[in-house]
N, C-alpha and C. Protein backbone atom coordinates (compact mmCIF):
# COMPACT_ATOMS: atom_id res chain seq x y z
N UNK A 1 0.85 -1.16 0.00
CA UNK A 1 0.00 0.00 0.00
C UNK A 1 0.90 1.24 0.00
N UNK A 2 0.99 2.15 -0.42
CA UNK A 2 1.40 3.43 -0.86
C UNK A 2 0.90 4.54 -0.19
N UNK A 3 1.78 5.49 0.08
CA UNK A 3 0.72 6.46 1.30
C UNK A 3 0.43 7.47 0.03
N UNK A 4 -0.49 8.11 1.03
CA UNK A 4 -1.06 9.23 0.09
C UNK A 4 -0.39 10.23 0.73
N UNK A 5 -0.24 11.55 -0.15
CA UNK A 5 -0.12 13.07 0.64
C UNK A 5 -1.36 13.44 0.26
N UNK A 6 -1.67 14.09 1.42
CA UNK A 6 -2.73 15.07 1.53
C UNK A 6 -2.27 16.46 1.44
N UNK A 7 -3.36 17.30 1.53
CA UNK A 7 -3.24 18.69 1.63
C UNK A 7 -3.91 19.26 2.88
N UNK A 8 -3.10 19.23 3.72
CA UNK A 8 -3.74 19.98 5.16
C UNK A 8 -4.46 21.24 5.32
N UNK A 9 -3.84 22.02 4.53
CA UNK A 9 -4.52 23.17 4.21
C UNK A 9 -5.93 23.37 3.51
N UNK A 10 -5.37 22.39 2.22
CA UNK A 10 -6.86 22.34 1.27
C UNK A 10 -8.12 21.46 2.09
N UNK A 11 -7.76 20.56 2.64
CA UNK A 11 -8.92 20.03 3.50
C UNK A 11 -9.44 20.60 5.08
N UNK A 12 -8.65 21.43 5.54
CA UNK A 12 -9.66 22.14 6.56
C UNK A 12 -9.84 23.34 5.82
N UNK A 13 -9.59 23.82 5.10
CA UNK A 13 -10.69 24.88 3.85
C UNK A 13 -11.83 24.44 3.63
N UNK A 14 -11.66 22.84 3.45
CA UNK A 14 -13.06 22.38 3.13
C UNK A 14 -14.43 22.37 4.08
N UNK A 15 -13.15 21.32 5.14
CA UNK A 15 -13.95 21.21 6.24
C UNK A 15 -14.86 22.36 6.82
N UNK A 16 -13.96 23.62 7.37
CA UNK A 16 -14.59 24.66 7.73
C UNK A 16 -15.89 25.22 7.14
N UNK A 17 -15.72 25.19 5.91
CA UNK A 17 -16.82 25.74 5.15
C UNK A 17 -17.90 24.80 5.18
N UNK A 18 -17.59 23.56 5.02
CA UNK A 18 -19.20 22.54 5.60
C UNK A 18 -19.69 23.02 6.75
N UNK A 19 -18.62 23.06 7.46
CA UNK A 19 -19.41 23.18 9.11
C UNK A 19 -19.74 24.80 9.19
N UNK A 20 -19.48 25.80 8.14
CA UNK A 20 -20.02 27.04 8.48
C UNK A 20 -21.06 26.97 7.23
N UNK A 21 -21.85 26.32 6.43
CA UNK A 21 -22.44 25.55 5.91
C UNK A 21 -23.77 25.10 6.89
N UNK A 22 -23.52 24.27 7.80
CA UNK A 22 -24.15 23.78 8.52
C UNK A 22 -24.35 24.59 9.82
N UNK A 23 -23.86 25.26 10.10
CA UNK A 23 -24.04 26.55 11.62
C UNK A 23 -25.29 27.58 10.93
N UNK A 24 -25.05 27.74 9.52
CA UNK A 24 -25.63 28.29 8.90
C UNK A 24 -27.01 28.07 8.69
N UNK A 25 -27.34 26.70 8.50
CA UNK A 25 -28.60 26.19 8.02
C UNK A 25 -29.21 25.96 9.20
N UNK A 26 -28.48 25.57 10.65
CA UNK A 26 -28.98 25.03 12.16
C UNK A 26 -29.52 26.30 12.85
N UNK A 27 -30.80 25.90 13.66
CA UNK A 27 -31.92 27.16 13.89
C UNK A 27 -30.56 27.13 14.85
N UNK A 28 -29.98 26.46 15.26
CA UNK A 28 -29.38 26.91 16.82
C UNK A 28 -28.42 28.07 16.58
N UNK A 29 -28.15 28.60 17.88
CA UNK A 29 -27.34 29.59 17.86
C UNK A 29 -25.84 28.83 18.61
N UNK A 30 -24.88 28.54 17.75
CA UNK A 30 -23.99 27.70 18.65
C UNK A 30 -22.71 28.87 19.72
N UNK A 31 -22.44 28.35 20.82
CA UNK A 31 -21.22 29.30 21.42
C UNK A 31 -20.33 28.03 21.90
N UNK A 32 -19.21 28.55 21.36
CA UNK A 32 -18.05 27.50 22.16
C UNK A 32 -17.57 28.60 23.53
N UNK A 33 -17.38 27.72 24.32
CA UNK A 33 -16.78 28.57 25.66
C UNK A 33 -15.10 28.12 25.87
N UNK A 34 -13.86 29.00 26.09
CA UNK A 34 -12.92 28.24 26.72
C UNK A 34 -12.56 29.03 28.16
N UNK A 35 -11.74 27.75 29.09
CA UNK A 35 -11.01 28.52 30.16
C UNK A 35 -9.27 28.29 30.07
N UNK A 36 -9.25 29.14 30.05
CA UNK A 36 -7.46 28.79 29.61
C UNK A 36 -7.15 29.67 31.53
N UNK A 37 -6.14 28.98 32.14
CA UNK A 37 -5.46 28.99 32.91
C UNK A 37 -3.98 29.23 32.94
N UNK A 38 -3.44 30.74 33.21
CA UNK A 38 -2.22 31.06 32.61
C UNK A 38 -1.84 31.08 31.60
N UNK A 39 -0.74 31.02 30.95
CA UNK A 39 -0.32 31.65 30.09
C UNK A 39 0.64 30.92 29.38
N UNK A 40 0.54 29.37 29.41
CA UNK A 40 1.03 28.63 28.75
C UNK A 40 1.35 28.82 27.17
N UNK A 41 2.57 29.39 26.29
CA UNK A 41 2.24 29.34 24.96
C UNK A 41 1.35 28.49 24.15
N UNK A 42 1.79 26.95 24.46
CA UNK A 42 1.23 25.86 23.39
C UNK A 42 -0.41 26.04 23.83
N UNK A 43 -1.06 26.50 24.79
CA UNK A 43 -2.37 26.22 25.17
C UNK A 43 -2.55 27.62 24.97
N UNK A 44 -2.07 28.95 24.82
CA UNK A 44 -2.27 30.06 24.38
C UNK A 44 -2.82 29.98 22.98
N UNK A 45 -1.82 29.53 22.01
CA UNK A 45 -1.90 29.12 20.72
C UNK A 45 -3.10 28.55 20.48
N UNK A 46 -3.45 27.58 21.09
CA UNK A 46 -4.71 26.08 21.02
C UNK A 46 -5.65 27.35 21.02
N UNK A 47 -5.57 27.74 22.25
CA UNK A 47 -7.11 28.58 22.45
C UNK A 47 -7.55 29.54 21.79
N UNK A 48 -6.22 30.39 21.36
CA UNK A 48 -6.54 31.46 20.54
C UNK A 48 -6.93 30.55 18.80
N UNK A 49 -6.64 29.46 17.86
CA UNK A 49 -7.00 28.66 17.34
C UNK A 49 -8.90 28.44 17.26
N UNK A 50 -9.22 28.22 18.67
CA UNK A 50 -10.26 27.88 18.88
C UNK A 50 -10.98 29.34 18.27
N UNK A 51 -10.90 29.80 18.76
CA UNK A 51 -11.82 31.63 18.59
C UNK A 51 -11.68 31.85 17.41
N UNK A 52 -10.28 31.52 16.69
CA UNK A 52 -10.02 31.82 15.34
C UNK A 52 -11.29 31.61 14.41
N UNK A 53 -11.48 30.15 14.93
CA UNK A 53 -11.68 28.75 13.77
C UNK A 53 -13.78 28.71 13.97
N UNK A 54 -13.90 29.58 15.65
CA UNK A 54 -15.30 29.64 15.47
C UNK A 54 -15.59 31.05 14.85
N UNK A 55 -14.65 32.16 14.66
CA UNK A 55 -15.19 33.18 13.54
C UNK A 55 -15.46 32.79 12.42
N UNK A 56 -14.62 31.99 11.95
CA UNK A 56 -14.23 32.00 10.79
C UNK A 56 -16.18 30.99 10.12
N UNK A 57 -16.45 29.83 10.88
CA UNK A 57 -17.14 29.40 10.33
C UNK A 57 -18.69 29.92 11.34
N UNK A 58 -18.83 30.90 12.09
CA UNK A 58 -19.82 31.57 12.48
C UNK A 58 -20.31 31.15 13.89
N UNK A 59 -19.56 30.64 14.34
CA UNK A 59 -20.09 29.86 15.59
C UNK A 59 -19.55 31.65 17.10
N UNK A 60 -20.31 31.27 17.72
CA UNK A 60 -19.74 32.31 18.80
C UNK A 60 -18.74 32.16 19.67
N UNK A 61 -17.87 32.66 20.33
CA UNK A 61 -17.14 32.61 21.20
C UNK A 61 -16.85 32.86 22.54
N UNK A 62 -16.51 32.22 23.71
CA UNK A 62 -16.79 33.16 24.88
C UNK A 62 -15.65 32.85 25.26
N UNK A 63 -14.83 33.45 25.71
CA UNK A 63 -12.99 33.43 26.17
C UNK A 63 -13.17 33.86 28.02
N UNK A 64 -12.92 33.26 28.46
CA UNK A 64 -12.60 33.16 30.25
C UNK A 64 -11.40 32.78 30.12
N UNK A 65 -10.28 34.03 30.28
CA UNK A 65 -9.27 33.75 30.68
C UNK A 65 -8.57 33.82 32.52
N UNK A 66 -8.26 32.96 33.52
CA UNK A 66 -7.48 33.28 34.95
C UNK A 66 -5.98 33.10 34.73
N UNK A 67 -5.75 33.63 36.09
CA UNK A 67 -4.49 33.91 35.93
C UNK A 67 -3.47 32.67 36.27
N UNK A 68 -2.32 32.36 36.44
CA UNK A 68 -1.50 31.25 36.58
C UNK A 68 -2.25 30.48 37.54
N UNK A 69 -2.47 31.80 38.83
CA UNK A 69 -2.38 31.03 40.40
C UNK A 69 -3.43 30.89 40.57
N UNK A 70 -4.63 30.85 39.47
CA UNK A 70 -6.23 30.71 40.00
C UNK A 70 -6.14 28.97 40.73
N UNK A 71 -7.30 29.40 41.96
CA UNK A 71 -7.36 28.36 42.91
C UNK A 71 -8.17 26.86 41.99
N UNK A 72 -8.90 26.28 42.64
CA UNK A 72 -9.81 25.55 42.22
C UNK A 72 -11.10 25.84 42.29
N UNK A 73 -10.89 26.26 42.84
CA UNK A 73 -12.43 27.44 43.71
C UNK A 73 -12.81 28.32 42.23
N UNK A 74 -12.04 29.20 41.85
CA UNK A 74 -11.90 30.22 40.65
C UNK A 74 -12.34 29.26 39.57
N UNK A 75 -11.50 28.42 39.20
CA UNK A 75 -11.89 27.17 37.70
C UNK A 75 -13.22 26.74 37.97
N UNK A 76 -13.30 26.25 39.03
CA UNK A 76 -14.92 25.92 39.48
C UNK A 76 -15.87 26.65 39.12
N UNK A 77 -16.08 28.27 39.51
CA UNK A 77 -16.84 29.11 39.19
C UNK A 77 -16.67 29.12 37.47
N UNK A 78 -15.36 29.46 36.85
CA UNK A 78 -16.06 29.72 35.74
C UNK A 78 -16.61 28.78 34.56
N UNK A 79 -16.11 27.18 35.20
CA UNK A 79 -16.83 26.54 35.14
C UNK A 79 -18.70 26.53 35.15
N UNK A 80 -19.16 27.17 36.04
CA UNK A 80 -20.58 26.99 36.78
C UNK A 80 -20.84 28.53 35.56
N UNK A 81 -20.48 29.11 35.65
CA UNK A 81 -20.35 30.53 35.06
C UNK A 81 -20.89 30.06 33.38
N UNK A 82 -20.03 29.19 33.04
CA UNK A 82 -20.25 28.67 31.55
C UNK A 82 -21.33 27.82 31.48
N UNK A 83 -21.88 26.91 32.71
CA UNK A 83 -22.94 26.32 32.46
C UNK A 83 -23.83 27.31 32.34
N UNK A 84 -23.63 27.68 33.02
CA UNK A 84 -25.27 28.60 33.51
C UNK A 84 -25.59 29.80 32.47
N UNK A 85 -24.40 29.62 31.37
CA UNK A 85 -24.80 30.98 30.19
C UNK A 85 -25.28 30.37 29.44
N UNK A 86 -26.44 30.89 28.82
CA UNK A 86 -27.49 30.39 27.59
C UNK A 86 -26.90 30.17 26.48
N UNK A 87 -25.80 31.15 26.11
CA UNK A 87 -25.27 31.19 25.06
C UNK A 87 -24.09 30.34 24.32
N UNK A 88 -23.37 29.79 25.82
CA UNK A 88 -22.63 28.57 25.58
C UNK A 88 -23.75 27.56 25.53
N UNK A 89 -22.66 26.67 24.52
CA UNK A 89 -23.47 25.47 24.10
C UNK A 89 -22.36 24.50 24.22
N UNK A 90 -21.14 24.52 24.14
CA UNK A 90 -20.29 23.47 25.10
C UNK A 90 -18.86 24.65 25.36
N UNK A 91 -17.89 23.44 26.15
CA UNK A 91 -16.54 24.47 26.56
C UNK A 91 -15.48 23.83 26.57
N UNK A 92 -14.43 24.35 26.34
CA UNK A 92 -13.23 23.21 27.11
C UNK A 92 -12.29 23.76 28.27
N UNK A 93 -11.58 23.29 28.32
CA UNK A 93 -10.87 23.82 29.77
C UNK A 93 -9.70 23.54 29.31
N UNK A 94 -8.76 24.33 29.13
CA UNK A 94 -7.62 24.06 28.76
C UNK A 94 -6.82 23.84 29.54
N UNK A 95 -5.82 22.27 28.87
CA UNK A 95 -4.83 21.58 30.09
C UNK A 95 -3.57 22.39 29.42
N UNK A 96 -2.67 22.23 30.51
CA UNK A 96 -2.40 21.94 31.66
C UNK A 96 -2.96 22.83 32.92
N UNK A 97 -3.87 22.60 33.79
CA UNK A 97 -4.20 23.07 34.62
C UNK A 97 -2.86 23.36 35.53
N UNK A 98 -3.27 24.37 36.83
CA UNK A 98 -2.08 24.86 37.78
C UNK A 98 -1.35 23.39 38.33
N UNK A 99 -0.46 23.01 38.78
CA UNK A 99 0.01 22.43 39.26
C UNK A 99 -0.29 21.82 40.88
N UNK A 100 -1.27 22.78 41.43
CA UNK A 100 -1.93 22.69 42.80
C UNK A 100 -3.37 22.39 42.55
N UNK A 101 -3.92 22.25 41.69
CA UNK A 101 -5.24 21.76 41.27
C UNK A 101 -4.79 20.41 40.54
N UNK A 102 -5.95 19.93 41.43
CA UNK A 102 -5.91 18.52 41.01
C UNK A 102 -6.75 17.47 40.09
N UNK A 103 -6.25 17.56 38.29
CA UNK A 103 -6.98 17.83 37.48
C UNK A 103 -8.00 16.86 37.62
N UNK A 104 -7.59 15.68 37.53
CA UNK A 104 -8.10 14.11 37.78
C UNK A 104 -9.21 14.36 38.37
N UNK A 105 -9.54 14.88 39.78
CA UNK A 105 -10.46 15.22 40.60
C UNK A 105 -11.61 16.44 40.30
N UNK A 106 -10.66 17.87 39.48
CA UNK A 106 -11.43 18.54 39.39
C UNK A 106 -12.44 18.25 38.49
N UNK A 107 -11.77 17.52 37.05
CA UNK A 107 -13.04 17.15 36.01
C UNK A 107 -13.98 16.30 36.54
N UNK A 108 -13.78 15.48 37.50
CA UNK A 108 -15.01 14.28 37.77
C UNK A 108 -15.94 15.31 38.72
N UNK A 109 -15.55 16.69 39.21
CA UNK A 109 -16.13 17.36 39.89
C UNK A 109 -16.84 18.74 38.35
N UNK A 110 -16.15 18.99 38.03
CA UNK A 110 -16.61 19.36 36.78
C UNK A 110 -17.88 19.42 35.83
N UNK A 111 -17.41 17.85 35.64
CA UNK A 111 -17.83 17.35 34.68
C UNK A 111 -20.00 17.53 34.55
N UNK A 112 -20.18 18.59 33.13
CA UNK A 112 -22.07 18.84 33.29
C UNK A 112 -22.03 18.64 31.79
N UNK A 113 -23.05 19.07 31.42
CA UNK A 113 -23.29 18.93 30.01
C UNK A 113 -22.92 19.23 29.09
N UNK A 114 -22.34 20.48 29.13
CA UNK A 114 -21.93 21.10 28.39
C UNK A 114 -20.16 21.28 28.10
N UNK A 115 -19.07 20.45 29.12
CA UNK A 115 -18.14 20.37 29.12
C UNK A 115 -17.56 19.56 28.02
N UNK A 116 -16.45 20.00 27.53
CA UNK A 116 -15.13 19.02 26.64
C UNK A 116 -14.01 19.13 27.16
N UNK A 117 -13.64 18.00 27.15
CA UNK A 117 -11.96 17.67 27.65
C UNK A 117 -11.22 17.66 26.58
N UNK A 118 -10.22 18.70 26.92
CA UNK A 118 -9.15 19.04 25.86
C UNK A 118 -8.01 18.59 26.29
């Protein structure tokens, strides 16, 4: 079997446009939510990605950014914060969480309807 090359570029061109295609045609009003925790580049990058990628194909955005040393207490709320907005329709939480929060525990404490694990 022989590999193929693809075109990474040319196929999330595609992709995007189906799914802003389909945001388009759906009565819903979609919002992605993220919580990014500090100031990690590679999860800076990811998140800012995310906001990019829901302009681009029409979806909404809601950005909750804390700071390095937010407690668990803080993630929690804006956790509860994102459920409880009409306008989100799911979220993720961007890892790596603080080093004193204990991720394992916080997602099973977390974890509602509207959450994604990133």
């Amino acid at each position: 079997m022989s590999a193929v090359i693809m075109d990474g570029k040319k196929l999330a061109k595609q992709t995007k446009a189906d799914i802003a295609a389909r945001v388009k045609q759906s009565n819903k009003k979609l919002g992605l939510g993220t919580i990014l925790v500090g100031t990690d580049p590679g999860s800076v990058a990811y998140v800012e990605g995310k906001h990019s990628d829901c302009a681009e194909v029409g979806i909404n955005s809601i950005r909750v950014n804390l700071p390095v040393g937010a407690s668990e207490q803080e993630i929690i709320k804006a956790v509860t914060d994102l459920n409880n907005n009409p306008e989100c329709t799911g979220f993720i939480v961007q890892l790596p969480l603080p080093k004193t929060v204990d991720t394992e525990k916080s997602y099973w404490q977390l974890i509602q309807k509207k959450m994604l694990m990133a």
